[in-house]
Structure formats: structure tokens, C-alpha cells
Protein backbone atom coordinates (compact mmCIF):
# COMPACT_ATOMS: atom_id res chain seq x y z
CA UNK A 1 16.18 59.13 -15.70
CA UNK A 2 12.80 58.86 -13.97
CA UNK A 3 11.41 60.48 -16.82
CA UNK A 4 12.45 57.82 -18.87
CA UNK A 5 11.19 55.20 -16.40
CA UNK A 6 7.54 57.33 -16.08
CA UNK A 7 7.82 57.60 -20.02
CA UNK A 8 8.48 54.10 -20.52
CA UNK A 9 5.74 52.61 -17.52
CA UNK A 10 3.25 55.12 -19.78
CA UNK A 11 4.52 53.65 -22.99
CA UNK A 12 3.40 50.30 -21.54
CA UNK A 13 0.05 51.30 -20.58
CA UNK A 14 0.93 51.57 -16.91
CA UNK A 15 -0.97 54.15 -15.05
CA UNK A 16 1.07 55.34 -11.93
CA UNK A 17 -0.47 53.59 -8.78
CA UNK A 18 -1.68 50.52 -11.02
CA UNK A 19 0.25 46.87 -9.55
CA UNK A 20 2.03 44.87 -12.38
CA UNK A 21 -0.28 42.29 -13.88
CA UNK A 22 0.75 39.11 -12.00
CA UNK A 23 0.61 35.52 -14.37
CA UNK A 24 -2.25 33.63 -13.57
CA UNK A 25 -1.21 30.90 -11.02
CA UNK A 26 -0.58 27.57 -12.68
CA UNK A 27 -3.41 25.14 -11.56
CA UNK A 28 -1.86 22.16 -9.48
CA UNK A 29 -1.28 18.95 -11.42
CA UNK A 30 -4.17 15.58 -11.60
CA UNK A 31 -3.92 13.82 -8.13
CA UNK A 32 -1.79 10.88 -8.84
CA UNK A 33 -1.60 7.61 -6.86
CA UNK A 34 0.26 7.77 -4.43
CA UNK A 35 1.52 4.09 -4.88
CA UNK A 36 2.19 3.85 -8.61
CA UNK A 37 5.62 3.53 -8.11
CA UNK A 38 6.00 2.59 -4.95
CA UNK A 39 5.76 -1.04 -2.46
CA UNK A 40 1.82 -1.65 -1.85
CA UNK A 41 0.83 0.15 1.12
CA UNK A 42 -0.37 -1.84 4.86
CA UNK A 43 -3.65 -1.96 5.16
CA UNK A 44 -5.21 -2.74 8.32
CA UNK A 45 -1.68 -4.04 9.70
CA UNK A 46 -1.32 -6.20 7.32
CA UNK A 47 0.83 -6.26 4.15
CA UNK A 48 0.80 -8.18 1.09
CA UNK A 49 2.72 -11.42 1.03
CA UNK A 50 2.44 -12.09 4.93
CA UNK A 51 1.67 -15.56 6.17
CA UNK A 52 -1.41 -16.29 7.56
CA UNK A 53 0.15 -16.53 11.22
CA UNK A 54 1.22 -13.26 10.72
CA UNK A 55 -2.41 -12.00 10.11
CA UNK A 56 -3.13 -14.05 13.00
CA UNK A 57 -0.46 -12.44 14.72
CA UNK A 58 -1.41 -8.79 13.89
CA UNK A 59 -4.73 -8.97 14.16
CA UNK A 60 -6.09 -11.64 16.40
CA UNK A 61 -8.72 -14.46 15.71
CA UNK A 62 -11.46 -13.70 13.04
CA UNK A 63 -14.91 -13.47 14.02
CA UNK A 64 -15.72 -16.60 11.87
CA UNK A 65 -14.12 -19.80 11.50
CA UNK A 66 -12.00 -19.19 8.36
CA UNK A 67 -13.03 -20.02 4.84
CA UNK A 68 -11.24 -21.39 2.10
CA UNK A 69 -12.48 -20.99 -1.71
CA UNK A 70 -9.83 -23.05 -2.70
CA UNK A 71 -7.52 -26.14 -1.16
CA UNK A 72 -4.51 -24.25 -0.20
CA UNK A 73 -6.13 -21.03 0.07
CA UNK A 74 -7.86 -19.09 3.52
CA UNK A 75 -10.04 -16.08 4.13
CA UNK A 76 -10.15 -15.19 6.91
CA UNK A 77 -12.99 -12.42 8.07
CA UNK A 78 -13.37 -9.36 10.49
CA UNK A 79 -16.58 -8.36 10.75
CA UNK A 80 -16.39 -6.03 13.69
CA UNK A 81 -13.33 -4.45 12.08
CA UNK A 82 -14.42 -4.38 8.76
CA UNK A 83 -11.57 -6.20 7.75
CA UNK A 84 -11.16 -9.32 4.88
CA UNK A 85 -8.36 -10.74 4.59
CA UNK A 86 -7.30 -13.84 1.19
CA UNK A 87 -4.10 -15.63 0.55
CA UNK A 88 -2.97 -18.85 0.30
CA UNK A 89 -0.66 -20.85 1.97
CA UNK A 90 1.71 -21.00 -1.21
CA UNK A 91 1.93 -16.79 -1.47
CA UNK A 92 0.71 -15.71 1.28
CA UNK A 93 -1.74 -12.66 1.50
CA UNK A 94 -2.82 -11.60 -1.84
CA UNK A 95 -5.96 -9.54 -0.94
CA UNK A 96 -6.96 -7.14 1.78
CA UNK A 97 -10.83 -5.55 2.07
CA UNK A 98 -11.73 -2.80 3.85
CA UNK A 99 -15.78 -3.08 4.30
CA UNK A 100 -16.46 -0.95 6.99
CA UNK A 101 -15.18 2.94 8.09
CA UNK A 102 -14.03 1.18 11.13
CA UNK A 103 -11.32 -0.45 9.26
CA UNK A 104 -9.18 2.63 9.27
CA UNK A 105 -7.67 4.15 5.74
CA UNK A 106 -5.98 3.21 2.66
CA UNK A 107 -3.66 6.09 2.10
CA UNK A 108 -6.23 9.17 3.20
CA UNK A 109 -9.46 7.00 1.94
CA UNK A 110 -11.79 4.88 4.04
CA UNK A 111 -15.02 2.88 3.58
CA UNK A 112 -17.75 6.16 3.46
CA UNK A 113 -15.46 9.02 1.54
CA UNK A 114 -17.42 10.01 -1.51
CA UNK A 115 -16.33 9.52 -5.16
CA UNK A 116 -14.84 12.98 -5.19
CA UNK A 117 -12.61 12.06 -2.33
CA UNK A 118 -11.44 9.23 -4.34
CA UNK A 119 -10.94 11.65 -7.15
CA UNK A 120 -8.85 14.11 -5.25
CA UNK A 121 -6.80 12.13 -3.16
CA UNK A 122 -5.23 9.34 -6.16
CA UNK A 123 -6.74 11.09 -9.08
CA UNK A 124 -8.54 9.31 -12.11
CA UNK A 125 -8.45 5.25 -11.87
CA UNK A 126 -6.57 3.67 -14.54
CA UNK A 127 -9.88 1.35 -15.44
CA UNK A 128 -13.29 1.87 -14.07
CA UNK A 129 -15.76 -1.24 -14.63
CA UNK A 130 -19.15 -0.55 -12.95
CA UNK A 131 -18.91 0.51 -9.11
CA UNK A 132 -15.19 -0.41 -9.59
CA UNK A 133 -12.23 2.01 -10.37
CA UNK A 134 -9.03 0.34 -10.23
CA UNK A 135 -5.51 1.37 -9.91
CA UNK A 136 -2.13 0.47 -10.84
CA UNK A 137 0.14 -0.11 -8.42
CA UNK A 138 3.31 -1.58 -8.13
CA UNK A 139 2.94 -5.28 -8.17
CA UNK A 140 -0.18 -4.64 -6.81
CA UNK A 141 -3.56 -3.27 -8.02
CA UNK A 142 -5.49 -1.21 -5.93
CA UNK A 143 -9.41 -1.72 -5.89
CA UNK A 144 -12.18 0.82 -4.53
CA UNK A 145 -16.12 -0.04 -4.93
CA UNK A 146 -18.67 2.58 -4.73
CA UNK A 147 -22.54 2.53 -4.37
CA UNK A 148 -23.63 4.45 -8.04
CA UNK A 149 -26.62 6.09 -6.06
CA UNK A 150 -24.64 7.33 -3.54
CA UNK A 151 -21.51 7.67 -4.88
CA UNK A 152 -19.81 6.42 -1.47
CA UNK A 153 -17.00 3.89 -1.03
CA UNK A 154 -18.74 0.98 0.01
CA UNK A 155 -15.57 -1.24 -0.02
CA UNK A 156 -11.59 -0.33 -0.27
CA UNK A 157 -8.68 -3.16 -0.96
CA UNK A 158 -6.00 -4.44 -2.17
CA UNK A 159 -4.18 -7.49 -4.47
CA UNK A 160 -1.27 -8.76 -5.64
CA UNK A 161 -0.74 -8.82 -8.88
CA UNK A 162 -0.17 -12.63 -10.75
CA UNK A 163 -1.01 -15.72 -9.76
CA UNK A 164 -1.51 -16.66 -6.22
């Protein structure tokens, strides 16, 4: 029998001490975002849809008196925190900006990680439009802008999808 085994290994082109070839390890799949399918994550403290007491609330008085670009609507800004935050009074929050690194993460990604980061952490955007790659989310989109010369975030959000 072991000549048979010996005969057969030989047969193969097996030399006797030689490892069996091993199948090349598959390479890992495209990063993929993490919320495509899932509730918009909190950002800052703050989620999507909260009232503006609640932003209050969570994060204290903004640094400047609040601005609205429409009746109805507020913005209300943290400069130290590197935090923006836009709803209106109808929907709630509908946008969240992350300016500075101070501002914490989206995910694994904050304000300073370099495009390739971006590109390993949530993959390929769904559209890119000049410093802008934007994702899908769901009911949500998410938004990251980068310097082109640097190729570093230079600000990280998100927004509600539909009107606001």
C-alpha cells in the first residue's frame, strides 16, 4: 500500500518532503459602508431627527448665537468642538458636520484621516462630485469633504434624506 501512495504522490509530481500546494488565499471583499442598511449612525451625540432642545440638551449652548437660513429652520454652531449642527423646527435635525478632529468619529473616520482611510474603512462612495464622495445610507446620505492637495478629510457629516 505505501507503494501505491509513494507511486501515486510521484505520479502527481510530488517529491517526498515537498508541502501540498496550498490555494492562494481569497483577497477580502471592497470595504462596504457600514450604514447602507442600517439606522444613520450618532454623530457627536446627536442623531438625526432630534429636536433642537435635545441638541441643546446633549451638547450645551453653541458658541454663537444660532443662525437660521430659513424661517423655521436653526443652525446651531460648535466651534470649539468642531461640531455643526441644521434642522428645522418642523423635522428636526437633518444635518450634522464634523469640521474639526476634535469632534470625535463617524464610524472609525474623523476630520484629518486621509482619502485612503476613507477608502478602507466604507469602501468606494456611491457618487464623488469634486472634494465630495457621498454615500448611501439608509434614509440618510452620508457626506465626507476632502482637501484635493492633501487628500485629508477636511469635513465629515451627515443628512436626512427628503425634504426637511
Amino acid at each position: 500500500m505505501r507503494r501505491v501512495v509513494v507511486g501515486l504522490a510521484a505520479s502527481l509530481g510530488l517529491a517526498s518532503g515537498v508541502a501540498l500546494a496550498q490555494p492562494a488565499p481569497k483577497a477580502p471583499p471592497p470595504p462596504h459602508f457600514p450604514w447602507a442598511d442600517a439606522a444613520p449612525p450618532v454623530v457627536a451625540g446627536v442623531h438625526l431627527g432630534e429636536s433642537r432642545h435635545d441638541v441643546l440638551v446633549a451638547l450645551g449652548k453653541p458658541d454663537a448665537p444660532a443662525k437660521a437660513a430659513n424661517p423655521g429652520q436653526f443652525e446651531l454652531t460648535y466651534t470649539a468642538r468642531g461640531v455643526s449642527v441644521t434642522g428645522s423646527d418642523k423635522a428636526g435635525v437633518f444635518a450634522i458636520t464634523l469640521t474639526g478632529p476634535a469632534a470625535g468619529t463617524i464610524g472609525v473616520l474623523h476630520v484629518g484621516d486621509n482619502l485612503p482611510d476613507m477608502l478602507r474603512a466604507w469602501g468606494r462612495p456611491r457618487t464623488v462630485n469634486g472634494p465630495y464622495g457621498i454615500y448611501d445610507g439608509k434614509g440618510f446620505l452620508a457626506i465626507v469633504q476632502f482637501d484635493p492637495g492633501t487628500m485629508l478629510i477636511t469635513h465629515l457629516g451627515i443628512a436626512a434624506k427628503g425634504d426637511s
